[in-house]
Protein backbone atom coordinates (compact mmCIF):
# COMPACT_ATOMS: atom_id res chain seq x y z
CA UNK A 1 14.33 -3.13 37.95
CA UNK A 2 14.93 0.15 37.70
CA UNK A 3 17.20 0.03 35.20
CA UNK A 4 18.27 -2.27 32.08
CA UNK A 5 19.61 -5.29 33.14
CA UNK A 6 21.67 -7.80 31.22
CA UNK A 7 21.85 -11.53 30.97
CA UNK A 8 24.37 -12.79 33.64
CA UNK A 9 24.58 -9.45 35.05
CA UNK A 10 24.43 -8.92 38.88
CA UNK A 11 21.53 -7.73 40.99
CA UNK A 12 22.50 -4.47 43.06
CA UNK A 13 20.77 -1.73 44.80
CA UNK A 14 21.87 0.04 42.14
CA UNK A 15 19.86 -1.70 39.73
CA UNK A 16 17.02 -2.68 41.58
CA UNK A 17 14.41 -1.86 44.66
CA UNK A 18 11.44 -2.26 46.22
CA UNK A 19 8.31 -0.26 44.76
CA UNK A 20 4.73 -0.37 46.28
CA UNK A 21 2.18 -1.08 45.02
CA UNK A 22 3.99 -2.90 42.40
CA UNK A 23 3.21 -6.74 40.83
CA UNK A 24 6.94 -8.03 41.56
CA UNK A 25 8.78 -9.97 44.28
CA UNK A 26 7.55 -9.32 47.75
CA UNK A 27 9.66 -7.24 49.59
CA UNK A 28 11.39 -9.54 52.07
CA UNK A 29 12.79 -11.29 48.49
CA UNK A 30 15.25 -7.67 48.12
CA UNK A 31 18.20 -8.59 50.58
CA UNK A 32 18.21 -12.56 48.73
CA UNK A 33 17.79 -11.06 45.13
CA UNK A 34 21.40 -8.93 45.89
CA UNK A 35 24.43 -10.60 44.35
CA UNK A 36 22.17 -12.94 42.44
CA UNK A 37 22.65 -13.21 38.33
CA UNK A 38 20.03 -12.19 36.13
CA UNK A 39 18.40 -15.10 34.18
CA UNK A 40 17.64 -12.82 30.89
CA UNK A 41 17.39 -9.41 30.33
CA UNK A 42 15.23 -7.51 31.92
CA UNK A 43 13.99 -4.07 30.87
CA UNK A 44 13.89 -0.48 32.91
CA UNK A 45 10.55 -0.48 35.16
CA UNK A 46 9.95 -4.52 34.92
CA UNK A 47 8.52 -6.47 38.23
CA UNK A 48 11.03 -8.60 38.71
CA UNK A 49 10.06 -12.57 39.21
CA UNK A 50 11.58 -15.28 40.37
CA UNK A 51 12.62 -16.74 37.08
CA UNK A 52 14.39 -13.80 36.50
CA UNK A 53 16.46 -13.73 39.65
CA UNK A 54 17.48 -17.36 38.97
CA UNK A 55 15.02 -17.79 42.27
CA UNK A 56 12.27 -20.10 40.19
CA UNK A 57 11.05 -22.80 42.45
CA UNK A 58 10.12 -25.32 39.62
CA UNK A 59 13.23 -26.92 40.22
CA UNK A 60 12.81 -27.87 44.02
CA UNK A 61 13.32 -31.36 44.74
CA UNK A 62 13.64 -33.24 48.32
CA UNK A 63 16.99 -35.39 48.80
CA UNK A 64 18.19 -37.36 50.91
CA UNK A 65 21.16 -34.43 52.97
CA UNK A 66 24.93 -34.68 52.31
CA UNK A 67 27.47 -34.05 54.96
CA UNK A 68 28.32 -30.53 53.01
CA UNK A 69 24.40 -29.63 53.62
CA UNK A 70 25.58 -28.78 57.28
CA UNK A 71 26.13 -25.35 57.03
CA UNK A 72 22.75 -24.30 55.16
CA UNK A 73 20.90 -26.48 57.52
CA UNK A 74 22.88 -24.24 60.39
CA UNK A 75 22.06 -21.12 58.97
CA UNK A 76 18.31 -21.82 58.23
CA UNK A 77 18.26 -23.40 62.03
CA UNK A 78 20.36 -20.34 63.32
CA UNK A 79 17.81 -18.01 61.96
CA UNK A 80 16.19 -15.58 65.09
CA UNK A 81 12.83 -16.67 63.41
CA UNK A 82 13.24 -20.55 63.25
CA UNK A 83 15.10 -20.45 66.95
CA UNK A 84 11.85 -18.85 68.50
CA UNK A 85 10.00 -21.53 67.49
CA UNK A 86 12.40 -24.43 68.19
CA UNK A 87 12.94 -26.71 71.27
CA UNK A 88 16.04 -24.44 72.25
CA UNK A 89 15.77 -20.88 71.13
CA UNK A 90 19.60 -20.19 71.33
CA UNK A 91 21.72 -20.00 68.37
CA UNK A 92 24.03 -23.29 68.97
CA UNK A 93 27.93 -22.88 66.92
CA UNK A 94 28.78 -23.71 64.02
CA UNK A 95 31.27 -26.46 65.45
CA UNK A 96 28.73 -27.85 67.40
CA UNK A 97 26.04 -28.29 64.88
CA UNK A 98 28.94 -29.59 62.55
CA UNK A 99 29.73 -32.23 64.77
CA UNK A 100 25.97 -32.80 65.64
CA UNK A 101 25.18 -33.65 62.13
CA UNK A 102 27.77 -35.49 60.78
CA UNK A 103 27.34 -37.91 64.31
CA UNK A 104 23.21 -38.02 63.91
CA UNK A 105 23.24 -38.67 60.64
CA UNK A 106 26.60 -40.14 58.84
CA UNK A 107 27.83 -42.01 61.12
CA UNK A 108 25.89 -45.38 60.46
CA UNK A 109 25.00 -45.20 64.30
CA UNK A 110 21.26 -45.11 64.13
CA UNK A 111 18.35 -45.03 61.67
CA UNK A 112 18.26 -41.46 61.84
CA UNK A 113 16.89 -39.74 58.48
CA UNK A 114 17.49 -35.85 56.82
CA UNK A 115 15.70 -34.34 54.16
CA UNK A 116 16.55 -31.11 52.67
CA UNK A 117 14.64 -29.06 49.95
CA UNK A 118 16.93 -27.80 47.34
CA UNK A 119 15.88 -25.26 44.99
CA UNK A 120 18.83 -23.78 42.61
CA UNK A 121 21.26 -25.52 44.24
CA UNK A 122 20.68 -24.47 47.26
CA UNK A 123 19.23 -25.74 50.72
CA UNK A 124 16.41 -23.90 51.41
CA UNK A 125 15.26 -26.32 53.99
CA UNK A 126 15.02 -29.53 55.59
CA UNK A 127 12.80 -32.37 57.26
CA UNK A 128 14.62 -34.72 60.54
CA UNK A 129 13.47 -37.94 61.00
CA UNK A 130 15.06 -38.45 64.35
CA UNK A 131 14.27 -42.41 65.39
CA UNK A 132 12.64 -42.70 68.73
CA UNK A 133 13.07 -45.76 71.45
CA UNK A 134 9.39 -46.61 70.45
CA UNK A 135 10.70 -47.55 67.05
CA UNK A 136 9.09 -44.65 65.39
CA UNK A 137 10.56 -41.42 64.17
CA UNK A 138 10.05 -37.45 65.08
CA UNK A 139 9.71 -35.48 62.38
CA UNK A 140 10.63 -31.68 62.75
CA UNK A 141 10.63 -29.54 59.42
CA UNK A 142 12.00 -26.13 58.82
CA UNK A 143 11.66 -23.41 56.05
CA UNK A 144 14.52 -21.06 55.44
CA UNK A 145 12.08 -17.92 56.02
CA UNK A 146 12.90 -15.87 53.07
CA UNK A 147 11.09 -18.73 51.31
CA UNK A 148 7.99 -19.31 53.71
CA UNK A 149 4.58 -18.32 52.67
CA UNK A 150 4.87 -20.36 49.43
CA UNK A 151 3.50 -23.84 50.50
CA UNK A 152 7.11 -25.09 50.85
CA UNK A 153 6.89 -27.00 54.10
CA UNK A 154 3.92 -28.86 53.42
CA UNK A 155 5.99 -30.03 50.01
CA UNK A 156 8.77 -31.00 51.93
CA UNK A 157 6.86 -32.91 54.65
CA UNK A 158 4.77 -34.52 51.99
CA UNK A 159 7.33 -35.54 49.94
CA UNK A 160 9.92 -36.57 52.88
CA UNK A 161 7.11 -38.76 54.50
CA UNK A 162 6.93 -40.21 50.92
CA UNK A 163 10.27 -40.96 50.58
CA UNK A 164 10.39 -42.74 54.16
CA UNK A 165 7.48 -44.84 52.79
CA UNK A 166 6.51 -46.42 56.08
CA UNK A 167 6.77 -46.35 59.79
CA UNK A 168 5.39 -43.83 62.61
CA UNK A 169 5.81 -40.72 62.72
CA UNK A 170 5.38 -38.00 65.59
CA UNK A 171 6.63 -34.31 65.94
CA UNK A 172 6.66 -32.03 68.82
CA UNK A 173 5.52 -28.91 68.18
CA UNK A 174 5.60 -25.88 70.36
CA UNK A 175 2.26 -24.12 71.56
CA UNK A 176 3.09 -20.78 69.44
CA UNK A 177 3.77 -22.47 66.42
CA UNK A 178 0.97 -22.32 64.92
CA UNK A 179 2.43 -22.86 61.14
CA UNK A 180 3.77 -25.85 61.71
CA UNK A 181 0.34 -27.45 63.67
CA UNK A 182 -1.72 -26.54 60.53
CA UNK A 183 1.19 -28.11 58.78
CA UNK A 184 1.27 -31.52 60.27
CA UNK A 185 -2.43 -31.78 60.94
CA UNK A 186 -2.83 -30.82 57.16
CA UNK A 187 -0.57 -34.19 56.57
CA UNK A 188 -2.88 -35.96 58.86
CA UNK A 189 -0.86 -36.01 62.40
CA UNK A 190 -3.02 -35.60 65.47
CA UNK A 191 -2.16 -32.63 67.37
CA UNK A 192 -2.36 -32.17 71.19
């Protein structure tokens, strides 16, 4: 902070920015801090945290994904960074994905399963179970990646393949992802 901040008071670049070396929020945290609401006050010169910035990840939880989840799970698909490393790299539309979802996953047609991580709120990722004809399901996970670095995915994949309890599971994962094969060979899936 770079100056006093109140309670309830928005974050700005008025109010804050990033400072090397400093013992705060990494740097790619600035543009998701902005238009946030400080927890508490914080003081002139203070690191700013997570807890502050109402960004504490205590709270996360996996759930099973609601129909209104559509658009986060979009935008963290949609992301340049995610699309590299996906089976299509193009950004698909809105309308499309809308329609996608809501078909693959609400419309009782299929055992087809979403998990999203929630933290605050908000969808900051999610975990497909997408049944195959073998009877088994493809798992594919995704981080929104302004919260990646943190051990997220392997809580989400741990805790989705939890909440499926049983059955076989596969994911296809593309040669240059290398994050997500130390992610599912870290949950015990054999990787070719």
């Amino acid at each position: 902070a770079v100056k006093d901040i109140k309670q309830g008071e928005k974050f700005t670049p008025e109010n804050v920015r990033v400072i090397r070396p400093a013992f705060g929020l990494p740097p790619k945290y600035y543009e998701e801090v902005l238009g946030r609401i400080a927890s508490k006050d914080i003081e002139a010169q203070t690191p700013l945290s997570f807890g502050a910035c109402g960004m504490d990840l205590k709270d996360r939880k996996v759930r099973n994904a609601r129909e209104e989840d559509s658009k986060a799970i979009w935008q963290i698909r949609n992301d340049p960074k995610i699309c590299v490393l996906s089976g299509n790299p193009d950004p698909i539309p809105y309308e499309k994905h809308a329609k996608w979802f809501t078909q693959k996953y609400f419309s009782g047609a299929g055992d087809n399963v979403c998990k999203v991580l929630e933290s605050g709120g908000n969808a900051i990722g999610y975990c497909r179970f997408d049944k195959q004809e073998d009877g088994g399901f493809r798992a594919s996970v995704a981080v929104d990646p302004k919260f990646q670095g943190q051990g997220l995915g392997s809580f989400l994949l741990r805790e989705a393949l939890q909440q499926m309890s049983e059955g076989k599971f596969s994911a296809e994962i593309l040669k240059g992802n290398e994050a997500s094969q130390k992610l599912f060979k870290k949950m015990g899936f054999v990787v070719h």
